[in-house]
Protein backbone atom coordinates (compact mmCIF):
# COMPACT_ATOMS: atom_id res chain seq x y z
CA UNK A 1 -130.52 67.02 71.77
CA UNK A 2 -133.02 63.67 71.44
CA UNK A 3 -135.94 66.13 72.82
CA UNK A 4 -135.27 68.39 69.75
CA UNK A 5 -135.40 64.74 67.23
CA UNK A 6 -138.54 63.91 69.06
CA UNK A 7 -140.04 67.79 68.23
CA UNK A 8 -138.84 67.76 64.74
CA UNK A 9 -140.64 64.48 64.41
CA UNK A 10 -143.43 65.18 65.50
CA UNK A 11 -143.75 68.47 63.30
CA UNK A 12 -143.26 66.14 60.26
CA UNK A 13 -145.69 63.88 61.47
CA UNK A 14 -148.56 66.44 61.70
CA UNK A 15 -147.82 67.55 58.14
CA UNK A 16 -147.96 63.96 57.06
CA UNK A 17 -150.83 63.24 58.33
CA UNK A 18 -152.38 66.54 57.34
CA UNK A 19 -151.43 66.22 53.90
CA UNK A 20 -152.91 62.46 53.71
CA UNK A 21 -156.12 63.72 55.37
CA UNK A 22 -156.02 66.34 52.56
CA UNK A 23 -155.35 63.85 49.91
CA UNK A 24 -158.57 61.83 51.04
CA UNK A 25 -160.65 64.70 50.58
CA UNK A 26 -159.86 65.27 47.62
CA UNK A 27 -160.65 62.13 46.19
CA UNK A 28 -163.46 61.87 48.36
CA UNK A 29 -165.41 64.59 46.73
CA UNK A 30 -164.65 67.89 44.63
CA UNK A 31 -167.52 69.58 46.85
CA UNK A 32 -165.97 68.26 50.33
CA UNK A 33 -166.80 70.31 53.18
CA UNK A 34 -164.34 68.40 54.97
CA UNK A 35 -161.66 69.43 52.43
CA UNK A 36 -163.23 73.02 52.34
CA UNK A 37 -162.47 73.07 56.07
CA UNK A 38 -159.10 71.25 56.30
CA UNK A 39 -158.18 74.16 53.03
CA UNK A 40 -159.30 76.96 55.56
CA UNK A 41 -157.50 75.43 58.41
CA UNK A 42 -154.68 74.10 56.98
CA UNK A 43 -152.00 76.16 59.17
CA UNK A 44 -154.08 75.97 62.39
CA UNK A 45 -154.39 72.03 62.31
CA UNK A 46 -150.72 71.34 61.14
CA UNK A 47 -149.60 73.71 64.60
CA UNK A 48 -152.74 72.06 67.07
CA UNK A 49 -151.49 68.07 65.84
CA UNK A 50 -147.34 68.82 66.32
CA UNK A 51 -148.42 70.56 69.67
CA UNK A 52 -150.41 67.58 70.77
CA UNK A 53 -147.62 64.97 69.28
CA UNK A 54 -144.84 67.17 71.21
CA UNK A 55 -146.59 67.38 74.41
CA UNK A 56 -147.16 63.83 74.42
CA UNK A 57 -143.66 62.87 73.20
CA UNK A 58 -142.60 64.90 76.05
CA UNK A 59 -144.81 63.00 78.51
CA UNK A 60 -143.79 59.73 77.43
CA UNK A 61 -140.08 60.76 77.42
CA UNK A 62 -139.98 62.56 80.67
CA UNK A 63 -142.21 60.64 82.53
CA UNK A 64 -141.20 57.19 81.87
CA UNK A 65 -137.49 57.65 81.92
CA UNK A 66 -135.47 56.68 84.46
CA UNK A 67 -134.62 59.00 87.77
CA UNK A 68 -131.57 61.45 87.24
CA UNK A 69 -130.04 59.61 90.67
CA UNK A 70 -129.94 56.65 88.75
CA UNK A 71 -127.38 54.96 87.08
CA UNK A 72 -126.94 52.26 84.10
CA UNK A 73 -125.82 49.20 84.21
CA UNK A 74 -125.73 47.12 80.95
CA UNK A 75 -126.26 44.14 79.97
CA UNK A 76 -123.11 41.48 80.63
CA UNK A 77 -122.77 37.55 79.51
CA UNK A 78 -121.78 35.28 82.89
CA UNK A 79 -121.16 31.85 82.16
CA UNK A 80 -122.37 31.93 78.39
CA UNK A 81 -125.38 33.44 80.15
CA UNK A 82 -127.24 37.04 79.38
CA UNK A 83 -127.78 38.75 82.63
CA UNK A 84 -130.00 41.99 81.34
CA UNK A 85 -129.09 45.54 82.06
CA UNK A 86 -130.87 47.72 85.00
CA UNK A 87 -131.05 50.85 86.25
CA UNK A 88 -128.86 51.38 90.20
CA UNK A 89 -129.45 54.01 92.14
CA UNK A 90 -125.35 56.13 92.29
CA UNK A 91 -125.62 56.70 96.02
């Protein structure tokens, strides 16, 4: 379920940022051909930015979360003391 949050946000992202990019061209110039281009290619940028956000939400994600043999332990106070959480292999 959290990879489908971290799709949906990056779709809303990409229109964001398209839409701001669009909003500088316009009051860059009437005459843009940046904002000619980003008009054009509206569709086709919004899909190439949420693919590269989602492909790199799923890299960070997947490849810097911990193993599926592990286990975790949280955080616990000892003697008025934080001892921090960690990650224990089950086996």
């Amino acid at each position: 379920m959290r990879r489908y949050v971290y799709i949906a946000c990056a779709i809303l992202v990409a229109i964001i940022l398209i839409e701001a990019l669009r909003l500088i061209s316009n009051r860059m110039s009437k005459d843009s051909e940046l904002r000619k281009f980003i008009e054009k290619n509206r569709t086709i940028l919004i899909l190439l930015v949420s693919i590269i956000l989602s492909v790199s939400s799923f890299a960070l994600f997947e490849l810097n979360g911990a193993s599926p043999k592990m286990q975790y332990s949280p955080a616990e106070i000892e003697n008025g003391e934080i001892i921090g959480g960690s990650f224990d292999s089950k086996e």
